[in-house]
Protein backbone atom coordinates (compact mmCIF):
# COMPACT_ATOMS: atom_id res chain seq x y z
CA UNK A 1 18.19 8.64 67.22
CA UNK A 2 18.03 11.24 65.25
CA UNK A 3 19.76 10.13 62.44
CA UNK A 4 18.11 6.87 62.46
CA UNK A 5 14.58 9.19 61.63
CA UNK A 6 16.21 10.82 58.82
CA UNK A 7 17.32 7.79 56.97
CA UNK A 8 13.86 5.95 58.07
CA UNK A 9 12.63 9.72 56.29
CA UNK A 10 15.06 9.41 53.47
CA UNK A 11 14.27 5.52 52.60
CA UNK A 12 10.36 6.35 52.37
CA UNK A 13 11.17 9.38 50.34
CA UNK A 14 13.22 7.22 47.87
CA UNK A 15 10.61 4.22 47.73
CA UNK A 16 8.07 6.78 47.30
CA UNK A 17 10.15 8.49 44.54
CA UNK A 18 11.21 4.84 42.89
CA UNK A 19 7.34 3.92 42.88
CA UNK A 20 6.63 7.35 40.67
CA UNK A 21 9.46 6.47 38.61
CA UNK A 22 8.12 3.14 38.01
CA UNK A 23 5.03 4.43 37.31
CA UNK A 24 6.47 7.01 34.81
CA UNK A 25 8.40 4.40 32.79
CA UNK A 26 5.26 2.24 32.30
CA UNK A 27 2.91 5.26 30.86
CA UNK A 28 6.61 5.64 28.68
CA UNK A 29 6.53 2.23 27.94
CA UNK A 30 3.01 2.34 26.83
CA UNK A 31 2.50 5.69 24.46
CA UNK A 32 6.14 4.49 22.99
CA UNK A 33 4.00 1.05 21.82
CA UNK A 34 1.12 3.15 20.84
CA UNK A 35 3.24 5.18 18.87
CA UNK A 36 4.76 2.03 17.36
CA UNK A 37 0.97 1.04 16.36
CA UNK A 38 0.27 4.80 14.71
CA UNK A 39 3.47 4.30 13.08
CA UNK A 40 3.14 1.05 11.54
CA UNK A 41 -0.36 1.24 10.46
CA UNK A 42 1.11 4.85 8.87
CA UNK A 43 3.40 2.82 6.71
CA UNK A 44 1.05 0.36 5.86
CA UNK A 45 -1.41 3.29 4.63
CA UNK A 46 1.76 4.91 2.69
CA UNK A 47 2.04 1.48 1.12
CA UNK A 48 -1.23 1.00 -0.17
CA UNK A 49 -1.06 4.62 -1.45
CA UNK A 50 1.94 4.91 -3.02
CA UNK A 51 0.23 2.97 -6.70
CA UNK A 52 -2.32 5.40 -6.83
CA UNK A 53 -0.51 7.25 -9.63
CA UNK A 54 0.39 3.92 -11.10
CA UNK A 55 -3.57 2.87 -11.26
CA UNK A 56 -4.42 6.66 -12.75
CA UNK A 57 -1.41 5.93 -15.88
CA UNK A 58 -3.51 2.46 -16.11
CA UNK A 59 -7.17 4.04 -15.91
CA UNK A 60 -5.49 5.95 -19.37
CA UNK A 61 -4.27 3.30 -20.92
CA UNK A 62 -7.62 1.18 -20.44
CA UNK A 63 -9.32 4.04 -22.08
CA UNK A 64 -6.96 3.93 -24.75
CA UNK A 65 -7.30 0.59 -25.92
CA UNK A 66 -11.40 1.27 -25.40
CA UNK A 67 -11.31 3.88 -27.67
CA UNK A 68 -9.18 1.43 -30.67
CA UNK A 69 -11.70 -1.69 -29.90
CA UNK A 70 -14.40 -0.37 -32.59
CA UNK A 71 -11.29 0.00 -35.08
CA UNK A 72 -10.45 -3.68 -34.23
CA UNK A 73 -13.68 -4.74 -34.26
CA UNK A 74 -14.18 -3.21 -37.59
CA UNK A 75 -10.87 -5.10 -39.43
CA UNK A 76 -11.50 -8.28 -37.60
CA UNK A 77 -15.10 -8.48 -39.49
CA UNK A 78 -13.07 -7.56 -42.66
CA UNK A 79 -10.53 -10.55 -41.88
CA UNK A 80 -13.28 -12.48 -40.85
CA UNK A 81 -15.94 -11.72 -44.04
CA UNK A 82 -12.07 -12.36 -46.36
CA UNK A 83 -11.24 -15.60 -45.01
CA UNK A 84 -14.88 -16.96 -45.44
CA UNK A 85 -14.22 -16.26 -49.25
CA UNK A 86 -10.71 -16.58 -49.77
CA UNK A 87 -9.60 -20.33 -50.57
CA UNK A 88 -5.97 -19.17 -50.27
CA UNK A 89 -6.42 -18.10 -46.73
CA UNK A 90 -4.07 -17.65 -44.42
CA UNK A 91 -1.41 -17.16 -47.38
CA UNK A 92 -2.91 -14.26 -48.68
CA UNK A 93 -3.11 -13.01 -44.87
CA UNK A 94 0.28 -13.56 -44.26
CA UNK A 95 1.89 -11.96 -48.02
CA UNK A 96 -0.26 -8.75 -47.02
CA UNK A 97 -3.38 -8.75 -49.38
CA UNK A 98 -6.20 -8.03 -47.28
């Protein structure tokens, strides 16, 4: 009779121990997809941060051509003002007399 206790005692221990288990591998389960989530959106921020130098080399080149536009500005009105006079126009463009 005795025995029969003691395995009735050891098969409530186990369920018990199996239910804790259980409940252990879901809270796993669930910070693991959590830390999927933190992880992807991670990569998704590296992503979208990773041309940041790219747009900084751009920002320098936009000034760049800002600062030459008065320059072209300023030989497009002389192209301009030379073919409104020139009857040879675009030859004389093209063999380099402006």
């Amino acid at each position: 009779m005795t025995w029969v206790l003691l395995l009735l005692l050891g098969l409530v221990v186990t369920g018990v121990v199996a239910l804790l288990l259980n409940g252990i591998f879901r809270e796993a389960k669930a910070i693991d997809a959590g830390a999927c989530a933190i992880w992807d959106g991670g990569k998704r921020v590296a992503n979208n941060t990773v041309h940041v130098p790219d747009l900084i080399r751009t920002n320098r080149f936009v000034d760049d051509i800002l600062a030459a536009v008065p320059g072209l500005i300023k030989n497009l009105e002389r192209i301009r003002q030379h073919a409104e006079g020139c009857p040879g126009c675009p030859n004389c463009v093209v063999g380099g007399k402006i």
